[in-house]
N, C-alpha and C. Protein backbone atom coordinates (compact mmCIF):
# COMPACT_ATOMS: atom_id res chain seq x y z
N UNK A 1 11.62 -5.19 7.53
CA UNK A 1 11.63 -4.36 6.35
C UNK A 1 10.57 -3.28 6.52
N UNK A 2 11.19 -2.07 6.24
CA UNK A 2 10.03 -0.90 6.14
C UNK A 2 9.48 -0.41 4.80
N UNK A 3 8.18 0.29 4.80
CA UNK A 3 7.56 0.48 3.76
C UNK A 3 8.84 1.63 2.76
N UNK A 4 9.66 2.30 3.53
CA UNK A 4 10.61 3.05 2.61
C UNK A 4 11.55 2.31 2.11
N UNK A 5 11.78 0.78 2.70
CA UNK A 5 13.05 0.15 2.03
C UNK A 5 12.01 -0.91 0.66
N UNK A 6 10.71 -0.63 0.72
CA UNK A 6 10.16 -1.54 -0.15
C UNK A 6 10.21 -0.58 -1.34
N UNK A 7 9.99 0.95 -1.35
CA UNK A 7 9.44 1.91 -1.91
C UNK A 7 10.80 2.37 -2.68
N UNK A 8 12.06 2.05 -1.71
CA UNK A 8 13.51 2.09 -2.88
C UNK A 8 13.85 1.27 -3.60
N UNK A 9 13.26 0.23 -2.96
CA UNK A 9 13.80 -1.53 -3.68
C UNK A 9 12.84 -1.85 -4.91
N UNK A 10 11.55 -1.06 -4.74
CA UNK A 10 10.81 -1.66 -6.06
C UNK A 10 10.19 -0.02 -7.00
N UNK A 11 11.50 0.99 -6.73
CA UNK A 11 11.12 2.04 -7.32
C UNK A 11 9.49 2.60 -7.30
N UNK A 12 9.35 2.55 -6.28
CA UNK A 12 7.71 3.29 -5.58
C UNK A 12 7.74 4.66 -5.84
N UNK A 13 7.06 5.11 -6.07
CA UNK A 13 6.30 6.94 -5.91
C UNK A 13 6.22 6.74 -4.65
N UNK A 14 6.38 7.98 -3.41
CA UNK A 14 5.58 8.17 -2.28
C UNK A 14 5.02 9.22 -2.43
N UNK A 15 3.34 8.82 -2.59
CA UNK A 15 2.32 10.30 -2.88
C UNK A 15 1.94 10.67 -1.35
N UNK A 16 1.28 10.06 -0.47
CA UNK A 16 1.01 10.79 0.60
C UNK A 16 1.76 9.73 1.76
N UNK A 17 1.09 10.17 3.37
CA UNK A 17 1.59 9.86 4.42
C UNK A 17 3.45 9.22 4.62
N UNK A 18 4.07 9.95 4.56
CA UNK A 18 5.15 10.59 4.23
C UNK A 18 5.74 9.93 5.56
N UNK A 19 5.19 10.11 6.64
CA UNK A 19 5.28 9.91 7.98
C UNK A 19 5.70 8.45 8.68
N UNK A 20 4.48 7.66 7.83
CA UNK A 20 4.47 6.31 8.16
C UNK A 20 5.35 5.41 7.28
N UNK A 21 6.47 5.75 6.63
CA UNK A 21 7.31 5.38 5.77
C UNK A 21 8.70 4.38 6.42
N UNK A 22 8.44 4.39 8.00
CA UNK A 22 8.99 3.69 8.82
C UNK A 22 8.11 2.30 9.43
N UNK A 23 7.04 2.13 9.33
CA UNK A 23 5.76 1.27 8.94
C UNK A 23 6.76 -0.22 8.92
N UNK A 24 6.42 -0.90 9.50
CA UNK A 24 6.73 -2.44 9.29
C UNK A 24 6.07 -3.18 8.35
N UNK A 25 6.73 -4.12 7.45
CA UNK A 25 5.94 -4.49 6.36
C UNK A 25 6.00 -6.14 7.08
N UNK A 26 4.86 -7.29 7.13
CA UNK A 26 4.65 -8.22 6.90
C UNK A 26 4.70 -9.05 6.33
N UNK A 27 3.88 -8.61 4.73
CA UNK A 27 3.96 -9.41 3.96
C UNK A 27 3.02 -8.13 2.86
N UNK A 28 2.29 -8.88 2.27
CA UNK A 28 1.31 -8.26 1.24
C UNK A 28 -0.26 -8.91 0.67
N UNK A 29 -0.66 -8.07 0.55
CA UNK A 29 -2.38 -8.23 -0.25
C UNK A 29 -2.54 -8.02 -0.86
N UNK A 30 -3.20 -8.25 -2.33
CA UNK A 30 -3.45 -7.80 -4.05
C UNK A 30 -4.76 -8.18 -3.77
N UNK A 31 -5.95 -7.30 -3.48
CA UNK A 31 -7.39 -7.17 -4.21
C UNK A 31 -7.72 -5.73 -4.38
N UNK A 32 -8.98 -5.53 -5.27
CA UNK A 32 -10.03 -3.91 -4.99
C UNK A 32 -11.00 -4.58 -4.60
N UNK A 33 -10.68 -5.85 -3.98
CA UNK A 33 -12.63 -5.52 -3.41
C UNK A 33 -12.57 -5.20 -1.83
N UNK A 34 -12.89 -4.08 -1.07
CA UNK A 34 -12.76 -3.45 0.27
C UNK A 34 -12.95 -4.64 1.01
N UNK A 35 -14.03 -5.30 0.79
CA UNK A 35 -14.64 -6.03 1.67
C UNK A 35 -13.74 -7.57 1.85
N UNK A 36 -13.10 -7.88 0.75
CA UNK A 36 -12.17 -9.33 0.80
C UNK A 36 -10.85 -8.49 1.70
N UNK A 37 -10.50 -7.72 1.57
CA UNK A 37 -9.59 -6.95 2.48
C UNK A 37 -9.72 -7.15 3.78
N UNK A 38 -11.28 -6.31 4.19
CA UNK A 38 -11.33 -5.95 5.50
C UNK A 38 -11.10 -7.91 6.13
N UNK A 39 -11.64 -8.41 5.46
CA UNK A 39 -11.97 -9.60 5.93
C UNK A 39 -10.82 -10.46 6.12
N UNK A 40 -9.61 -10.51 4.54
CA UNK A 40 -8.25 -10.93 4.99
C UNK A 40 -6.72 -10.93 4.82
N UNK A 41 -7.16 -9.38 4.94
CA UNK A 41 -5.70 -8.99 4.93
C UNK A 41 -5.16 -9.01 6.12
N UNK A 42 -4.10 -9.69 6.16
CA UNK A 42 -3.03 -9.99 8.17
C UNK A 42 -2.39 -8.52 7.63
N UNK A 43 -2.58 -7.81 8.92
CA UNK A 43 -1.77 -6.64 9.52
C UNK A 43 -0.87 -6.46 9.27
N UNK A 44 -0.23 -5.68 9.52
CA UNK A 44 1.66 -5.02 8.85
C UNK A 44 1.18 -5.48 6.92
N UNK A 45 0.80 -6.19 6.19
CA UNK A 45 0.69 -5.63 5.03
C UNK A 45 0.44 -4.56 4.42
N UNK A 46 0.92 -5.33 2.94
CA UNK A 46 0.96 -3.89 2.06
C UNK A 46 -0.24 -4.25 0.90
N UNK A 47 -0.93 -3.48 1.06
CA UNK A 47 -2.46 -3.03 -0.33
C UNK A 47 -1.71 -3.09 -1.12
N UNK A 48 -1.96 -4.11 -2.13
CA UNK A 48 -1.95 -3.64 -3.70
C UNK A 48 -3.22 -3.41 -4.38
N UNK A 49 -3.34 -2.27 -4.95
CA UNK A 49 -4.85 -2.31 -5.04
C UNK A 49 -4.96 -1.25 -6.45
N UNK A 50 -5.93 -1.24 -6.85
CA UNK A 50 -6.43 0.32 -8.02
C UNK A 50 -7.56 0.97 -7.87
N UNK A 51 -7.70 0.68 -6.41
CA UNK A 51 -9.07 1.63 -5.85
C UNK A 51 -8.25 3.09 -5.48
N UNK A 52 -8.59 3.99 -5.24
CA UNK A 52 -7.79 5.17 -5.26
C UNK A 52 -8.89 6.06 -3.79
N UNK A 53 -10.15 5.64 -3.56
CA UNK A 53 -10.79 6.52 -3.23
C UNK A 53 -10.55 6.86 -1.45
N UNK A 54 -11.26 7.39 -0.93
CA UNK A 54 -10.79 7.74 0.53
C UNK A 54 -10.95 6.55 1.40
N UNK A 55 -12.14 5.63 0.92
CA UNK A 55 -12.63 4.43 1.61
C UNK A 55 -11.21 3.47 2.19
N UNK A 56 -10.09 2.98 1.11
CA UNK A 56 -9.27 2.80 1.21
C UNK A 56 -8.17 3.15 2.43
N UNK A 57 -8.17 4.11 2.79
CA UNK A 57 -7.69 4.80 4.22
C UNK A 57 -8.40 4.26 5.74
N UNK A 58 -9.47 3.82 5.35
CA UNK A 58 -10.53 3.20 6.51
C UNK A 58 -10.18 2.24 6.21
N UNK A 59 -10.09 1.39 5.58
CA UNK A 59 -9.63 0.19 5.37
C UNK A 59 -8.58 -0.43 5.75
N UNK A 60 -7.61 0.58 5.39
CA UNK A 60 -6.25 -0.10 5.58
C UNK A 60 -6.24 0.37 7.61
N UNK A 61 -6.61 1.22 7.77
CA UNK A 61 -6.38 2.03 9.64
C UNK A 61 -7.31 0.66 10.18
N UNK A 62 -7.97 0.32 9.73
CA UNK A 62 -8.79 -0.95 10.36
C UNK A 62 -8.34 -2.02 10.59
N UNK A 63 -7.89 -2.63 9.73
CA UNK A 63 -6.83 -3.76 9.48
C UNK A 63 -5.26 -3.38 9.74
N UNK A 64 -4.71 -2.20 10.14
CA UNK A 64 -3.31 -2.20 10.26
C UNK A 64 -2.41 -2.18 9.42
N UNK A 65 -2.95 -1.85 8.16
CA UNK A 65 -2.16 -2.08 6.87
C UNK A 65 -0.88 -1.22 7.22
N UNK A 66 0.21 -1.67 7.02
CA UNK A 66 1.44 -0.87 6.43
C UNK A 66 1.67 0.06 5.25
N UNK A 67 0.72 -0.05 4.57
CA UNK A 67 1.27 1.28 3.05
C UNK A 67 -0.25 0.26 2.55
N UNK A 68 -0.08 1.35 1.37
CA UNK A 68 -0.85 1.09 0.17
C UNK A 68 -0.20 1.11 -1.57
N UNK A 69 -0.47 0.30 -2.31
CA UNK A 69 0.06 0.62 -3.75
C UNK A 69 -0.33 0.80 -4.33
N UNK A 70 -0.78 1.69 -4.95
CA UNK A 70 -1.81 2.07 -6.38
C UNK A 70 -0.85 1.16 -7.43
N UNK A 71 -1.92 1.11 -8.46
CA UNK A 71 -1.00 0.19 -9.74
C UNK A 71 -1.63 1.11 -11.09
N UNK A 72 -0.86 0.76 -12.14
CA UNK A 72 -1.27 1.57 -13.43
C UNK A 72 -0.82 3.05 -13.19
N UNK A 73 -0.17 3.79 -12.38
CA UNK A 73 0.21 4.89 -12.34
C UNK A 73 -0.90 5.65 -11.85
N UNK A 74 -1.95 5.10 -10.90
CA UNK A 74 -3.04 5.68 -10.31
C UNK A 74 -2.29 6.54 -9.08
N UNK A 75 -2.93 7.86 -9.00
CA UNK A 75 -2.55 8.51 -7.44
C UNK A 75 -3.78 8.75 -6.90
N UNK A 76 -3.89 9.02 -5.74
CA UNK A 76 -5.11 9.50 -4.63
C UNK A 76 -5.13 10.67 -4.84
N UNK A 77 -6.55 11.03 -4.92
CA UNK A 77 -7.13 11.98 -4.77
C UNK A 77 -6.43 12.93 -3.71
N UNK A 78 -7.22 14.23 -3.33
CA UNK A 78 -6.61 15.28 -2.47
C UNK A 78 -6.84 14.84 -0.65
N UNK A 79 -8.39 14.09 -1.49
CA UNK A 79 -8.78 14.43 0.10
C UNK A 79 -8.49 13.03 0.48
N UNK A 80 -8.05 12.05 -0.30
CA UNK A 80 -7.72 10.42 -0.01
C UNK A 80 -5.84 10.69 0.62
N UNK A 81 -5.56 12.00 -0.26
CA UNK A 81 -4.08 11.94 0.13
C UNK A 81 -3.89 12.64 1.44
N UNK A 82 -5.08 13.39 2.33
CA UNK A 82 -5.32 14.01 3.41
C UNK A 82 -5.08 13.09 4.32
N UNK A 83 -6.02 12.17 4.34
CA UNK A 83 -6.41 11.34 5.39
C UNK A 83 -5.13 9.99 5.18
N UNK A 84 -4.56 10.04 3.97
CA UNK A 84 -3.41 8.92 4.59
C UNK A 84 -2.13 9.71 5.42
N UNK A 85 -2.15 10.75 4.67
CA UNK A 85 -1.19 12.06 5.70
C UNK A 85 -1.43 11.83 7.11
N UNK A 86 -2.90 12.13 7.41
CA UNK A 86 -3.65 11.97 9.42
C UNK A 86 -3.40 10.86 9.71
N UNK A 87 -3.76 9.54 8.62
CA UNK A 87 -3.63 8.14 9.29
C UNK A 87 -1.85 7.78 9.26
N UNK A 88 -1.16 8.16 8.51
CA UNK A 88 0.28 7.67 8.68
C UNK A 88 0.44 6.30 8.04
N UNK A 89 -0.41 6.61 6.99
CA UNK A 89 -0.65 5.48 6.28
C UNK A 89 -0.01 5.58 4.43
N UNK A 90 1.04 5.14 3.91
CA UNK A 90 1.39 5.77 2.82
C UNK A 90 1.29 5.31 1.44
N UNK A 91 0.64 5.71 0.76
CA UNK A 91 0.01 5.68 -0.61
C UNK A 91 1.28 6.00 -1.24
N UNK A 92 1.54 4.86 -1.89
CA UNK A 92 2.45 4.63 -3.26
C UNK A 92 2.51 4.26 -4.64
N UNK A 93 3.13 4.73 -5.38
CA UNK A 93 2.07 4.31 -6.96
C UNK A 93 3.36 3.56 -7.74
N UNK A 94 2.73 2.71 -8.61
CA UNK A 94 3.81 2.17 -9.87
C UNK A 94 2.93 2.17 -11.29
N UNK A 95 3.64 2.59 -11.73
CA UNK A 95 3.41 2.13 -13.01
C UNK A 95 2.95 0.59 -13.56
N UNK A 96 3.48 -0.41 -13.00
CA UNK A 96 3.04 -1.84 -13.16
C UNK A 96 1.45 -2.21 -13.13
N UNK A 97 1.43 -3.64 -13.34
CA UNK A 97 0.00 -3.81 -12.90
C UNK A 97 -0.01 -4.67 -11.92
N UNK A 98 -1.18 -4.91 -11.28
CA UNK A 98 -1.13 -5.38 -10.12
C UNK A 98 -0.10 -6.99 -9.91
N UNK A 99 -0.30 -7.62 -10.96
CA UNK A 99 0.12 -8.93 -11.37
C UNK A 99 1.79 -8.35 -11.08
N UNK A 100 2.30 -7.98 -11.56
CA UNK A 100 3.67 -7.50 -12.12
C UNK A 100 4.47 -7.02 -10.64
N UNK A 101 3.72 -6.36 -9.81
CA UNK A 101 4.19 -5.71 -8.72
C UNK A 101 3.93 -6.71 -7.59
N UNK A 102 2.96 -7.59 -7.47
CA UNK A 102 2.98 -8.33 -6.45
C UNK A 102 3.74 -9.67 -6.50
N UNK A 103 4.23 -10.15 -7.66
CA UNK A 103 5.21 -10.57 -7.61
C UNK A 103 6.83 -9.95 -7.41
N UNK A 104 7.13 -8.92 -7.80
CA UNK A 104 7.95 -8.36 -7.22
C UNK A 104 8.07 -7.95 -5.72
N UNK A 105 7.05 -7.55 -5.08
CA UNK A 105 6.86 -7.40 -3.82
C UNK A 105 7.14 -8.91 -2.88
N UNK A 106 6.34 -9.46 -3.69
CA UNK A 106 6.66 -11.36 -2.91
C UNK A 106 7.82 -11.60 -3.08
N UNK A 107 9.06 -11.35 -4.14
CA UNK A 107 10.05 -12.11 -4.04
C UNK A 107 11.15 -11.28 -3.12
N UNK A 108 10.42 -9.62 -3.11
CA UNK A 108 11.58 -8.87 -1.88
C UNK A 108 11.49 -9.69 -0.71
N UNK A 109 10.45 -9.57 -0.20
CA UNK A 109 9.85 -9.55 1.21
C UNK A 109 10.84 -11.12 1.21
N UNK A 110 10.17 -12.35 0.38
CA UNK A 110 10.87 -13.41 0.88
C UNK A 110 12.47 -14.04 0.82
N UNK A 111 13.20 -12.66 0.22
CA UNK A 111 14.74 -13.09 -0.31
C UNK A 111 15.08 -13.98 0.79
N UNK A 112 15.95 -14.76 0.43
CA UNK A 112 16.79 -15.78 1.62
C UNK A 112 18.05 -15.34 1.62
């Protein structure tokens, strides 16, 4: 599954990195704290998160993240939406809250 078939299937915004929308998805991660991230998020996931700032882009290029999800209808900044553009890394937004979307995200990923 790619981050564009997650982004049609759970009605996603795609705000930046446009590019990486072919991105292999894994599975998924729901925190804002950078540091429980860096530490354990498994690769090919997808950020669910409501941090918005550029840090986030280092984060996810570190760990291998597949996409990112803003929640609450949060978007990235200009220069956060720069650097997921360079990294190929793609920032997506919902309206939901984090609770709401990562269960939706868990029950795509695991359909039988």
């Amino acid at each position: 599954m790619t981050v564009k078939d997650i982004s049609e299937a759970l009605n996603l915004k795609v705000c930046s990195g446009h590019n990486g929308l072919d991105n292999e998805v894994t599975g998924g991660y729901t925190s804002d704290l950078l540091s429980d991230v860096m530490g354990n998020a498994p690769a090919g996931a997808v950020w669910i998160t409501l941090q918005t700032h550029i840090n986030t882009i280092a984060v996810a290029s570190l760990k291998d993240l597949a996409a990112i999800i803003l929640v609450k209808g949060l978007e990235p900044d200009a220069n956060t939406a720069d650097k997921s553009n360079e990294e190929n890394i793609p920032i997506l937004s919902t309206e939901l809250q984090a609770f709401e979307i990562s269960g939706r995200l868990y029950n795509l990923i695991n359909k039988k």
